[in-house]
Protein backbone atom coordinates (compact mmCIF):
# COMPACT_ATOMS: atom_id res chain seq x y z
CA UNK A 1 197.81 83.70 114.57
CA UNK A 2 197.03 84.37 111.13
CA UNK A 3 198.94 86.61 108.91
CA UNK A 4 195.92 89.07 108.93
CA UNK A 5 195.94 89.76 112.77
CA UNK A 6 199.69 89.84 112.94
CA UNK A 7 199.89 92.78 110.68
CA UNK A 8 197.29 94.69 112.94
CA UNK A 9 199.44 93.99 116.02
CA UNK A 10 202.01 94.98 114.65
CA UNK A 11 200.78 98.65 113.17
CA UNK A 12 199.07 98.83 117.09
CA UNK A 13 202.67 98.52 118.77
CA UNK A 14 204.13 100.93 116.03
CA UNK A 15 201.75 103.84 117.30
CA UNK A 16 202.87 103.22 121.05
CA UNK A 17 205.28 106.05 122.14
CA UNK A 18 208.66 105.53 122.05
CA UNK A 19 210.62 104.16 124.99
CA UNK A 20 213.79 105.25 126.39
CA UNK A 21 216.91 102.89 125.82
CA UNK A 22 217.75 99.92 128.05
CA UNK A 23 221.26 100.96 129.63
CA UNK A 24 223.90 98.03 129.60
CA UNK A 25 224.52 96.45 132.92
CA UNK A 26 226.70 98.33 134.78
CA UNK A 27 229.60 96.91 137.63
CA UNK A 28 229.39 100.58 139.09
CA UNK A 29 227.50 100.43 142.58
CA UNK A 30 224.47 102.75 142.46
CA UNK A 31 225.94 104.45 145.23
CA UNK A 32 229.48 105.07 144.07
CA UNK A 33 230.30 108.88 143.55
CA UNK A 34 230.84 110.26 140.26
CA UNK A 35 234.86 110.42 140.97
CA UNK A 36 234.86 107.21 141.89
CA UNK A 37 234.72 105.85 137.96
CA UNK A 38 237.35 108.22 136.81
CA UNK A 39 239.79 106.56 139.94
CA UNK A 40 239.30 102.83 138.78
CA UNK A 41 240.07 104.27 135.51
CA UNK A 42 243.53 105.83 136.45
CA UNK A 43 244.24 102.40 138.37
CA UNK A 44 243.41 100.80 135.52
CA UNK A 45 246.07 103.09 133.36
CA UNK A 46 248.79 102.16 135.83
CA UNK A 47 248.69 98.65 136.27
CA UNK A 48 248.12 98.56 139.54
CA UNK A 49 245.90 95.46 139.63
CA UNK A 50 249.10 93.45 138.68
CA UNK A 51 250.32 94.32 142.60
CA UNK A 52 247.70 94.66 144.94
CA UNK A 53 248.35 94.46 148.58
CA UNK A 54 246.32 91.91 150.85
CA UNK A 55 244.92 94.80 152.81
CA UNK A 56 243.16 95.96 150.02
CA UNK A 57 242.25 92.56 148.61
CA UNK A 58 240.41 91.72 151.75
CA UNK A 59 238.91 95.12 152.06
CA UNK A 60 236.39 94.33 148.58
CA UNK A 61 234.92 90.79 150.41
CA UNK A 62 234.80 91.99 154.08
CA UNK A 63 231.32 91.95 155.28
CA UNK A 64 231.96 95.79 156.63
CA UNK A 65 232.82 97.18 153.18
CA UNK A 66 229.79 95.68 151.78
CA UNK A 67 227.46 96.60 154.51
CA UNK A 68 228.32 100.44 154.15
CA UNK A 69 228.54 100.33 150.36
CA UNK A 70 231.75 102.68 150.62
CA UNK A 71 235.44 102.60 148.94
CA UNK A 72 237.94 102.71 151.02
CA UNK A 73 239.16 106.83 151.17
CA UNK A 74 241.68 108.05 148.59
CA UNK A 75 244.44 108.61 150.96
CA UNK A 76 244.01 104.30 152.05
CA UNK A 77 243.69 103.50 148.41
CA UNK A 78 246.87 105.52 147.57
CA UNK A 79 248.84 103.24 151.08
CA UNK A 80 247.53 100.02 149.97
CA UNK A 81 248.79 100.81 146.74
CA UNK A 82 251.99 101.78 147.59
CA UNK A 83 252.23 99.02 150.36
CA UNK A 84 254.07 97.25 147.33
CA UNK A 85 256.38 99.36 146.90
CA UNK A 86 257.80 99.96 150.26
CA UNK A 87 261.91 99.76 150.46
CA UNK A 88 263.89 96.68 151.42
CA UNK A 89 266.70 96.86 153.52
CA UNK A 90 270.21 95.91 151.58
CA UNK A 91 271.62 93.63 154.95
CA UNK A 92 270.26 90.58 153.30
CA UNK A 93 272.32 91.01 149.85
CA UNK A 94 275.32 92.24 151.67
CA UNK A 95 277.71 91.43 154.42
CA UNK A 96 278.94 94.59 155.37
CA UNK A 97 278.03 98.18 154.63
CA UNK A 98 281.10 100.75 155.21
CA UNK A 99 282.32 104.02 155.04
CA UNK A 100 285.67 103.89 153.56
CA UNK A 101 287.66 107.36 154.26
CA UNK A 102 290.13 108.00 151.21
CA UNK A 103 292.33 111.29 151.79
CA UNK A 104 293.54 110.87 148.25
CA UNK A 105 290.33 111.82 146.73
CA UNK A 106 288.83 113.76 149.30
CA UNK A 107 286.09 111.05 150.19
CA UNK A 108 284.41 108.83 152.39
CA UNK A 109 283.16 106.35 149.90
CA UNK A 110 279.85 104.45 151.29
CA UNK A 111 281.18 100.45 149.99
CA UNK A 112 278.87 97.45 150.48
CA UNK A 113 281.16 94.47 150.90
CA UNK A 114 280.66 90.38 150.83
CA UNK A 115 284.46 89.37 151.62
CA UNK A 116 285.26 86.25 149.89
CA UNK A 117 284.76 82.51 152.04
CA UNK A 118 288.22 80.81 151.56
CA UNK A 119 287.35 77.36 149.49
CA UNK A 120 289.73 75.59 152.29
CA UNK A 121 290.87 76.40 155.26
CA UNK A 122 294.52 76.21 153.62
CA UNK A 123 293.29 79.13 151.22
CA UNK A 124 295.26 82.59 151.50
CA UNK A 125 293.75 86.12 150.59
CA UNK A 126 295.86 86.14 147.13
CA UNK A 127 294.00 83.04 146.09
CA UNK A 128 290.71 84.36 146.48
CA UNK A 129 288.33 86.84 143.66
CA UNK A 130 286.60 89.84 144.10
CA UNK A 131 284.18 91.48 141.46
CA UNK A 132 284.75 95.03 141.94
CA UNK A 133 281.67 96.76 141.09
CA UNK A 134 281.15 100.42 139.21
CA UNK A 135 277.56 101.56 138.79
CA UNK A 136 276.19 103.82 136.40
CA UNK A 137 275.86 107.73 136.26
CA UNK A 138 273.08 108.36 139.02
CA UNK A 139 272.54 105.00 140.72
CA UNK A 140 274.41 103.28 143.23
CA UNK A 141 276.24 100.72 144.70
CA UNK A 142 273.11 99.11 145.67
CA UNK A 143 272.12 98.72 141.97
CA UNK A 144 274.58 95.19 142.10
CA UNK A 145 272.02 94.12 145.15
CA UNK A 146 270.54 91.13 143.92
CA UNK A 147 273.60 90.26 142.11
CA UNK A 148 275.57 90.48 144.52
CA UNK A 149 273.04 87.84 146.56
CA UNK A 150 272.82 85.33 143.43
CA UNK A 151 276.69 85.03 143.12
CA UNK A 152 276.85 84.68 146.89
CA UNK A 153 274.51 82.04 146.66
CA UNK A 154 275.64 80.32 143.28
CA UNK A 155 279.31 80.51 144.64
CA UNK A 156 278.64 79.77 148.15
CA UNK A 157 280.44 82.64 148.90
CA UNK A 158 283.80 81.86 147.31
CA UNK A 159 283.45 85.04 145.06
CA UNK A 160 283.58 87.87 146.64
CA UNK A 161 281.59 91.16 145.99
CA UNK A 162 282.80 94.60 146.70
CA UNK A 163 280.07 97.94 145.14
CA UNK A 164 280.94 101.54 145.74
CA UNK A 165 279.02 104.58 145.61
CA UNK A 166 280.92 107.11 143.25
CA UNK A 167 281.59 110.72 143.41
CA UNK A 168 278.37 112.65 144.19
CA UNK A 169 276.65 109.44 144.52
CA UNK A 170 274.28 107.47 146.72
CA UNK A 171 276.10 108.09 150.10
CA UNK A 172 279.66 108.44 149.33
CA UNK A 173 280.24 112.46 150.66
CA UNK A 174 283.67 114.79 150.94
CA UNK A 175 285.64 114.28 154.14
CA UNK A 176 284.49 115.37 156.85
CA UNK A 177 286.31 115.73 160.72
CA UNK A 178 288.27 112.50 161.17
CA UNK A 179 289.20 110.58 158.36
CA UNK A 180 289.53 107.41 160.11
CA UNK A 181 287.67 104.02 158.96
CA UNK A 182 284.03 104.01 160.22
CA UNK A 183 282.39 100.82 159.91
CA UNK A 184 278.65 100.79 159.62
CA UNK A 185 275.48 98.88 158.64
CA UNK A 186 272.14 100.22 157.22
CA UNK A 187 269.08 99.72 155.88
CA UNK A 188 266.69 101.40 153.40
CA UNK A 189 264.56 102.84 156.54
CA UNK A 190 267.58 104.63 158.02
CA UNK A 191 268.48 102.63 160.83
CA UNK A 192 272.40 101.82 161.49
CA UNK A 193 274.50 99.65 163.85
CA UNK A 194 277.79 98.95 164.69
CA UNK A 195 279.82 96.53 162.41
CA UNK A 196 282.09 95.53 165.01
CA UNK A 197 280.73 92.17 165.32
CA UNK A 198 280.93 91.39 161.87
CA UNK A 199 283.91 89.75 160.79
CA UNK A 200 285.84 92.78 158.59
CA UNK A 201 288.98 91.70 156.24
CA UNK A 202 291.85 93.29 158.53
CA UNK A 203 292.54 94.89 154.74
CA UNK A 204 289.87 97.03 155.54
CA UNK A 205 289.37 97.38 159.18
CA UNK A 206 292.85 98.57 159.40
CA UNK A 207 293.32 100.51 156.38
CA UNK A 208 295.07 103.90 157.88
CA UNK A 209 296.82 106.70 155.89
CA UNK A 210 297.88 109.95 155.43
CA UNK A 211 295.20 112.59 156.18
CA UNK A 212 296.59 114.92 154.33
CA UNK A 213 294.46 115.92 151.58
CA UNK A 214 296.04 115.19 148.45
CA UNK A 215 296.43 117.57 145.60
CA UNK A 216 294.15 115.25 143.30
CA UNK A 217 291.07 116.45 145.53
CA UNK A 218 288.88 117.79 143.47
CA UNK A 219 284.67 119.30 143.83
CA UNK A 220 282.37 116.63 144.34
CA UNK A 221 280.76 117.66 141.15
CA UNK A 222 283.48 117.02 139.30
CA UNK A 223 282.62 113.45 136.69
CA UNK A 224 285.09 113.63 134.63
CA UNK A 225 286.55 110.34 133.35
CA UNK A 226 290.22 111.06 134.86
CA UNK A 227 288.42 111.72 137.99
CA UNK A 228 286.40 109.14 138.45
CA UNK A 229 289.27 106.49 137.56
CA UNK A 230 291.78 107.97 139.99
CA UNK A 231 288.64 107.66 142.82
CA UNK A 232 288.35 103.85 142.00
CA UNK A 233 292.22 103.25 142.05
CA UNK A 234 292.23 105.28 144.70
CA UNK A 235 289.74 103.53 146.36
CA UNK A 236 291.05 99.82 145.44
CA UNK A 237 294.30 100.86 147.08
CA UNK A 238 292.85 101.87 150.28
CA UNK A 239 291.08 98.91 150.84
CA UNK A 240 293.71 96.57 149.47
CA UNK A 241 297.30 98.33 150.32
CA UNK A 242 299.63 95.48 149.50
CA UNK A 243 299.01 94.28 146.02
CA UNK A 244 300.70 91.29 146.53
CA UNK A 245 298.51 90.21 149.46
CA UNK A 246 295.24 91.15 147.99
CA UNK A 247 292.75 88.94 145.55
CA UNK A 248 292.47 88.83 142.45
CA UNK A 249 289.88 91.53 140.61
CA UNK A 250 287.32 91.03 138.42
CA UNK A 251 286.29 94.64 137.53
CA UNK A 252 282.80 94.62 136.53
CA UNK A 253 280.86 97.94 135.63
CA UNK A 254 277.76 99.15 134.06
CA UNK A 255 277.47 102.17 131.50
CA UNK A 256 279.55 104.52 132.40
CA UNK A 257 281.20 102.71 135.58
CA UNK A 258 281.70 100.28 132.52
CA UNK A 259 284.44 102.64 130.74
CA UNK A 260 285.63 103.61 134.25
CA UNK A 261 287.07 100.42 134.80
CA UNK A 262 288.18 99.85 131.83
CA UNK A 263 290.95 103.08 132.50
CA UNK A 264 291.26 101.75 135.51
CA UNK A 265 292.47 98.30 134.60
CA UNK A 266 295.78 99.38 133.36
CA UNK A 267 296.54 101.59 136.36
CA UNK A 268 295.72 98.97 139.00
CA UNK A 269 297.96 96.11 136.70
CA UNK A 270 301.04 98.71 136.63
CA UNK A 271 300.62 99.06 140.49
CA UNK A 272 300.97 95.14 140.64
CA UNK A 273 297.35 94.10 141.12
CA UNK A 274 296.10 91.13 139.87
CA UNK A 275 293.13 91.76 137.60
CA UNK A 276 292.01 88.67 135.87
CA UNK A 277 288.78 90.34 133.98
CA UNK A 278 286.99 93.52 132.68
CA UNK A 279 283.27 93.05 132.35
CA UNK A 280 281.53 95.73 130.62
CA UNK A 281 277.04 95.95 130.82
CA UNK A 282 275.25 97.52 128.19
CA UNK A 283 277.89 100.21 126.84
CA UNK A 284 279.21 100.80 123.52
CA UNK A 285 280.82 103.88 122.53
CA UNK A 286 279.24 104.28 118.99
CA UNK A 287 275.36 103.82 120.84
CA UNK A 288 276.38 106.07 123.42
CA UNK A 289 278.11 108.49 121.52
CA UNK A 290 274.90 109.20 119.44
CA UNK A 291 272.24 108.64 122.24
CA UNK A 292 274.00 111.93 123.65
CA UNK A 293 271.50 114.49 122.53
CA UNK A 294 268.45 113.07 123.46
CA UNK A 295 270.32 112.89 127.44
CA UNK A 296 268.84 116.89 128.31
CA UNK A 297 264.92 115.79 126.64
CA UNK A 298 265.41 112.64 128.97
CA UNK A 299 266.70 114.21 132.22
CA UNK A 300 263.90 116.75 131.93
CA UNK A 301 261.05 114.33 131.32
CA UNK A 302 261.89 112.88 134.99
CA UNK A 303 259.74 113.86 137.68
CA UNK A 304 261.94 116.98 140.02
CA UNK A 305 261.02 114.86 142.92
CA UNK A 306 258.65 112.25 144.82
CA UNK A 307 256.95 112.21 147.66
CA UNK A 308 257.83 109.33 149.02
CA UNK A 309 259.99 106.46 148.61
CA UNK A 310 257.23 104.36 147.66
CA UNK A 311 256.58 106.42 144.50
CA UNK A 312 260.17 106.93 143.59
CA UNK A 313 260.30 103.06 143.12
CA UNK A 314 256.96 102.84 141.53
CA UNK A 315 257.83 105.38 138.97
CA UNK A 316 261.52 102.94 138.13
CA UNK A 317 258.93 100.10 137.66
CA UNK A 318 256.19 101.72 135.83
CA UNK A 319 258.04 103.13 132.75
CA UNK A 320 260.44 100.37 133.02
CA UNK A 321 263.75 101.67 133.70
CA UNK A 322 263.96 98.75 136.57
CA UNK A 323 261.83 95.89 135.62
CA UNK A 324 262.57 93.41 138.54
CA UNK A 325 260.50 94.92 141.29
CA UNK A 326 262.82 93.41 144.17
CA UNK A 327 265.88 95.20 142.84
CA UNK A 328 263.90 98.01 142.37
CA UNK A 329 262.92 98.52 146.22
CA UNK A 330 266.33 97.57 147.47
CA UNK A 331 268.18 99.94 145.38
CA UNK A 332 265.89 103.06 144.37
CA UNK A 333 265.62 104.34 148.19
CA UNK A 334 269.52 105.13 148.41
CA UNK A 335 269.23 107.23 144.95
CA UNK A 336 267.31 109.87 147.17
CA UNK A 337 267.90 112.31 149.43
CA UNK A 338 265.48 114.05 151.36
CA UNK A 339 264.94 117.64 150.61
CA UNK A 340 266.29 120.83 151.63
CA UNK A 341 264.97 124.53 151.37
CA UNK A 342 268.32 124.76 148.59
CA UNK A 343 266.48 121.95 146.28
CA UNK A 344 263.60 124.54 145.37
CA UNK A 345 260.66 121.50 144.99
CA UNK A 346 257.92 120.49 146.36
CA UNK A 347 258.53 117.18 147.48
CA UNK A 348 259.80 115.56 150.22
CA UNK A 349 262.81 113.17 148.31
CA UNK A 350 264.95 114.32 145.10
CA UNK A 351 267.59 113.14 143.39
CA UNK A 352 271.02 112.61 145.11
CA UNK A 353 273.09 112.62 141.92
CA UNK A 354 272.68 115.98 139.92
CA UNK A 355 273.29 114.45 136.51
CA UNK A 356 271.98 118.04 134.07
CA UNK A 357 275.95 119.26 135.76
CA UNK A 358 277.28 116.58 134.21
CA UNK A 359 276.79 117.31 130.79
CA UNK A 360 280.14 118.50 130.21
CA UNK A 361 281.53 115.22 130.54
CA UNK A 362 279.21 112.53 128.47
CA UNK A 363 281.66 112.57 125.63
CA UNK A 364 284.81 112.19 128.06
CA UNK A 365 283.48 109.36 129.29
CA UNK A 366 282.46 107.32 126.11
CA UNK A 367 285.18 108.89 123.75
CA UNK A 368 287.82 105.91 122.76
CA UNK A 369 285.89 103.07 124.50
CA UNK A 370 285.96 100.78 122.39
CA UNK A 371 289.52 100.80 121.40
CA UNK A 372 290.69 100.76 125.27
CA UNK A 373 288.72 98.09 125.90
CA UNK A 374 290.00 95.93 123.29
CA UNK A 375 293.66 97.05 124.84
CA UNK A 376 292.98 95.59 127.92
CA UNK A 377 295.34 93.09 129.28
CA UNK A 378 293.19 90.89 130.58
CA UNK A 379 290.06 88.79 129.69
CA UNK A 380 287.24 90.67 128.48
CA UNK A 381 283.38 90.35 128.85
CA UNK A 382 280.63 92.32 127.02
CA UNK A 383 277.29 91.66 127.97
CA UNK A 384 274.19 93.74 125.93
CA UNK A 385 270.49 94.36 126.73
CA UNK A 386 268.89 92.75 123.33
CA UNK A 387 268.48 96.25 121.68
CA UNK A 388 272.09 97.35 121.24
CA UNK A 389 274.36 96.90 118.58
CA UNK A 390 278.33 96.88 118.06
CA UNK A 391 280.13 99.45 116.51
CA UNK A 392 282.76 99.35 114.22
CA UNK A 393 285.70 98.92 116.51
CA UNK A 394 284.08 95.85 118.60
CA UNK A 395 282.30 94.64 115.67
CA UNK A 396 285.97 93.99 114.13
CA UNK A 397 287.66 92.88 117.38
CA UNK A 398 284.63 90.03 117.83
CA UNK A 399 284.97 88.52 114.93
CA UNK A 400 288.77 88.55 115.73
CA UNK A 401 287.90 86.47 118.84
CA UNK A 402 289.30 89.23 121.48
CA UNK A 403 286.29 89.20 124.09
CA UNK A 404 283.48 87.49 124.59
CA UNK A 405 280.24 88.71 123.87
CA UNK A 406 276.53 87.90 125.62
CA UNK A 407 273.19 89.42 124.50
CA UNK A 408 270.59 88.97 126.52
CA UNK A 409 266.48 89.35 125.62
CA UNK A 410 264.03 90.35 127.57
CA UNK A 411 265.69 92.99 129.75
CA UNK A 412 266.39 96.75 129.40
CA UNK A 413 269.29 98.37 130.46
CA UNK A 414 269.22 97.67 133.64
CA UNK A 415 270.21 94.26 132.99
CA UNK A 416 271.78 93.27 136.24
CA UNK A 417 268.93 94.31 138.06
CA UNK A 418 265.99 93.00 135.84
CA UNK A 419 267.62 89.66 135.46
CA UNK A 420 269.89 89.10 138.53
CA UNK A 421 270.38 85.28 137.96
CA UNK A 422 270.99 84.84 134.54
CA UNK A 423 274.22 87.37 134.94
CA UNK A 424 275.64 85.49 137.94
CA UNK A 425 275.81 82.52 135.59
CA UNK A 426 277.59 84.24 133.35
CA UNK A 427 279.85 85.81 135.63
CA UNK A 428 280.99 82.91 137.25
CA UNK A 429 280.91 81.09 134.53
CA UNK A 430 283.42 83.82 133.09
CA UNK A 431 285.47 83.80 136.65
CA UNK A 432 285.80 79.77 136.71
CA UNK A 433 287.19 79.93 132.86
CA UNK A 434 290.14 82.92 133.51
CA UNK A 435 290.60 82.72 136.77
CA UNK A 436 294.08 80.54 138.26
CA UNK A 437 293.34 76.87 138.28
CA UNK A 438 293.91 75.79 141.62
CA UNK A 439 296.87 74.07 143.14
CA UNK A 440 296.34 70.36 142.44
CA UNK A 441 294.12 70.54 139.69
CA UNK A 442 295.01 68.61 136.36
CA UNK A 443 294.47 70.04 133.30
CA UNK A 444 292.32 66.45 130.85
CA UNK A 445 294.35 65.85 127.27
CA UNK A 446 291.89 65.72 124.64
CA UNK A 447 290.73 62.46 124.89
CA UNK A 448 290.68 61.91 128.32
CA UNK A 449 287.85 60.99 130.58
C-alpha cells in the first residue's frame, strides 16, 4: 500500500465514532453477586488462603459447584474457615490433668502433670527433676503444652513436667464443698474422665491436709506478687509434702510467672527443697517497667469477647500474639469461659482472667527483678524473644558471668509456644549441665578421652 492510500485510511478510521473501552479479563464469574468481590477481598486481608480446609478445597473443583455456578453460603465459608482452627485436646501433651485442693490459699488449683520416668529401675523420687511451670498474667497452664510434649519426647520422659493455672486463671477456682484431691482428665471440648487408672505419684494422690482455711486466703482477684508466690509455695508443698523425698525443681516461668518464681526460689530452698534452676522467658524489669503505660491502650484494643472458640484462636494467630498454630489451639480454648448474663457482651466466650483489675499490681510484680534474680541461689537461665534488651542490673551481672543468657529470633513473646523445640533443647541442655551427676558417673581430666 502506498503512502498515499495509507493516509486516506487512516483519516477514514479517525471519523468512525468512538468505541467504548475493552475491560481487562476478569476471574469474577459473570454470575457472582456484587458482595461476593468484596468477601474474597476480606479473605484476602486475613490470610486465610495460607489455611484452607479440604472441605472447601474440594468444594471449587467438584463438578456440583461448577454446574450451579454458586459459592458456597457465607455461614459454610465462615465453618470451612474456621475448620482450622478448631481446639485440640491437651491429653496428648500431658499425662495427667488434676485438681489440686490447697486450704492454705483457698484453692483448687487445675495442674497438668507428666511425673518423671525413673532412668533405672534402682532410681528413687529424690533423684528425679521436675520443671515447675508459671505462666503469664492471663494464660494458662496449658500455654507449656507443646513444651511440655518436646521435653517428654527429647528426655524420654526422664524430666518431668508439672504447669499450674494461677489465681483467677484458666480453671484453678476458690474452694468449694470438700477439699479433698479430685483427680481428673479433660479435653478442650469439655469432656472429663476418671484418672484412677492413670498411674498418680502417691505425692499427689494422697496429699491430705488441714481444711481449715488458712488466714493467708485471700479474693481471687487478688495478683499481687506476695500472693501469687505464697500460692506456688503453697502449691509445691501440697503436692510434694516431704522435701526430702521429693525431686529436684527446675522453676521455669514466663513474664510475670517469671518473677514469681524467682520469690519463690528462696522460700522453697529455706523449706529444704531442692531447686537446682530458675529459668526466666522474655522478662526484664527495665522493658517491663516502661512497657507499663501502654498495658490499658493494649487491654482495650482486644476484642470483649468471641463467638466461638474457633475465632478466639484465630484472632492469637492473626495478629501474632501465638505464632505456632498447634500451641495456639491447644492452649487458647482454656483462656475462655463461656458467658454469663454478669459479663454484659454479646458473645458467647470471654476472657477468664480479668487482667484491667490487675492494674494495681504491674509494678509489684516487676519492681526489683532484676536484682532478685541475680540473688538467686541457684543456676540461672534467661532466655529473650530477639526484640528485648538488658537493663542495667543484668547487663552488669552478664558480663560478670552470673546466668546464662539465650536470645532467640524469629519468635515473639510467646516464645515457648511459637518455638516449642528449640526451648526444650535448651532446657535440657540447661538441666543435664546443673543438675546432680549421677551415681557412677566419672567426671574426664582435661585431656582425657
Amino acid at each position: 500500500m502506498s503512502d498515499l492510500a495509507r493516509s486516506a485510511l487512516q483519516a477514514r478510521i479517525a471519523k468512525l465514532p468512538n468505541l467504548p473501552p475493552i475491560p481487562p479479563p476478569s476471574t469474577k464469574a459473570p454470575w457472582a453477586e456484587e458482595g461476593d468481590e468484596e468477601d474474597e477481598e476480606e479473605d484476602e486481608v486475613d490470610g486465610l488462603g495460607d489455611l484452607p480446609s479440604s472441605a472447601s478445597a474440594s468444594s471449587k473443583t467438584t463438578p456440583s459447584a461448577a454446574a450451579t455456578g454458586r459459592r458456597a453460603p457465607p455461614s459454610q465459608r465462615t465453618a470451612d474457615r474456621l475448620a482450622a482452627y478448631s481446639p485440640i485436646s491437651a491429653s496428648a501433651h500431658f499425662a495427667q490433668a488434676l485438681s489440686v485442693s490447697v486450704p492454705a490459699s483457698g484453692l483448687d488449683h487445675r495442674v497438668y502433670y507428666s511425673p518423671p520416668v525413673p532412668a533405672s529401675s534402682s532410681a528413687t523420687t529424690d533423684s528425679s527433676t521436675v520443671i515447675a511451670c508459671h505462666h503469664g498474667a492471663g494464660y494458662t497452664g496449658l500455654s507449656f503444652a507443646c513444651l511440655a510434649k518436646e521435653i517428654t519426647t527429647v528426655t524420654k520422659g526422664e524430666l518431668g513436667i508439672l504447669s499450674l493455672d494461677a489465681r483467677s486463671h484458666g480453671r484453678t477456682k476458690p474452694i468449694q464443698g470438700d477439699p479433698a484431691l479430685q483427680p481428673e482428665i479433660e479435653d478442650n471440648a469439655g469432656t472429663t474422665s476418671s484418672s484412677a487408672d492413670r498411674s498418680a505419684p502417691p505425692s499427689i494422690s494422697d496429699a491430705t491436709g488441714d481444711t481449715t482455711p488458712s488466714k493467708l486466703g485471700a479474693s481471687p482477684i487478688d495478683l499481687s506478687i506476695e500472693r501469687l508466690t505464697e500460692d506456688f509455695v503453697q502449691l509445691i508443698k501440697k503436692v510434694y509434702p516431704d522435701p526430702a523425698e521429693a525431686p529436684s525443681l527446675l522453676l521455669l516461668g514466663h513474664s510475670m510467672g517469671g518473677t514469681v518464681l524467682v520469690r519463690a526460689c528462696p522460700i522453697l530452698q529455706d523449706a529444704k527443697y531442692r531447686v537446682s534452676g530458675v529459668i526466666v522467658l522474655d522478662v526484664v524489669e527495665g522493658s517491663a517497667l516502661e512497657a507499663m503505660p501502654l498495658m490499658h491502650g493494649l487491654l482495650a484494643s482486644r476484642p470483649a469477647g468471641f463467638d466461638s472458640l474457633e475465632e478466639a484462636i484465630e484472632w492469637h494467630l492473626s495478629n501474632r500474639t501465638i505464632r505456632n498454630p498447634t500451641s495456639a489451639r491447644v492452649s487458647v480454648p482454656s483462656m475462655f469461659t463461656e458467658s454469663t448474663d454478669d459479663h454484659m457482651v454479646k458473645h458467647k466466650y470471654v476472657w477468664r482472667a480479668p487482667l484491667h483489675l490487675t492494674a494495681p499490681y504491674w509494678a509489684g510484680w516487676f519492681t526489683g527483678l532484676s536484682a532478685s534474680f541475680l540473688a538467686v541461689r541457684s543456676a540461672r537461665l534467661l532466655i529473650l524473644a530477639g526484640t528485648d534488651r538488658l537493663d542495667k542490673t543484668l547487663m552488669i551481672g552478664q558480663m560478670q558471668g552470673k546466668f546464662q543468657l539465650e536470645v532467640l529470633p524469629d519468635v515473639g513473646h510467646m516464645l515457648h509456644e511459637d518455638n516449642p523445640e528449640k526451648i526444650a533443647g535448651i532446657l535440657v541442655e540447661f538441666w543435664k549441665r546443673n543438675e546432680r551427676l549421677p551415681i557412677g558417673f566419672k567426671v574426664k581430666k582435661v585431656g582425657e578421652s
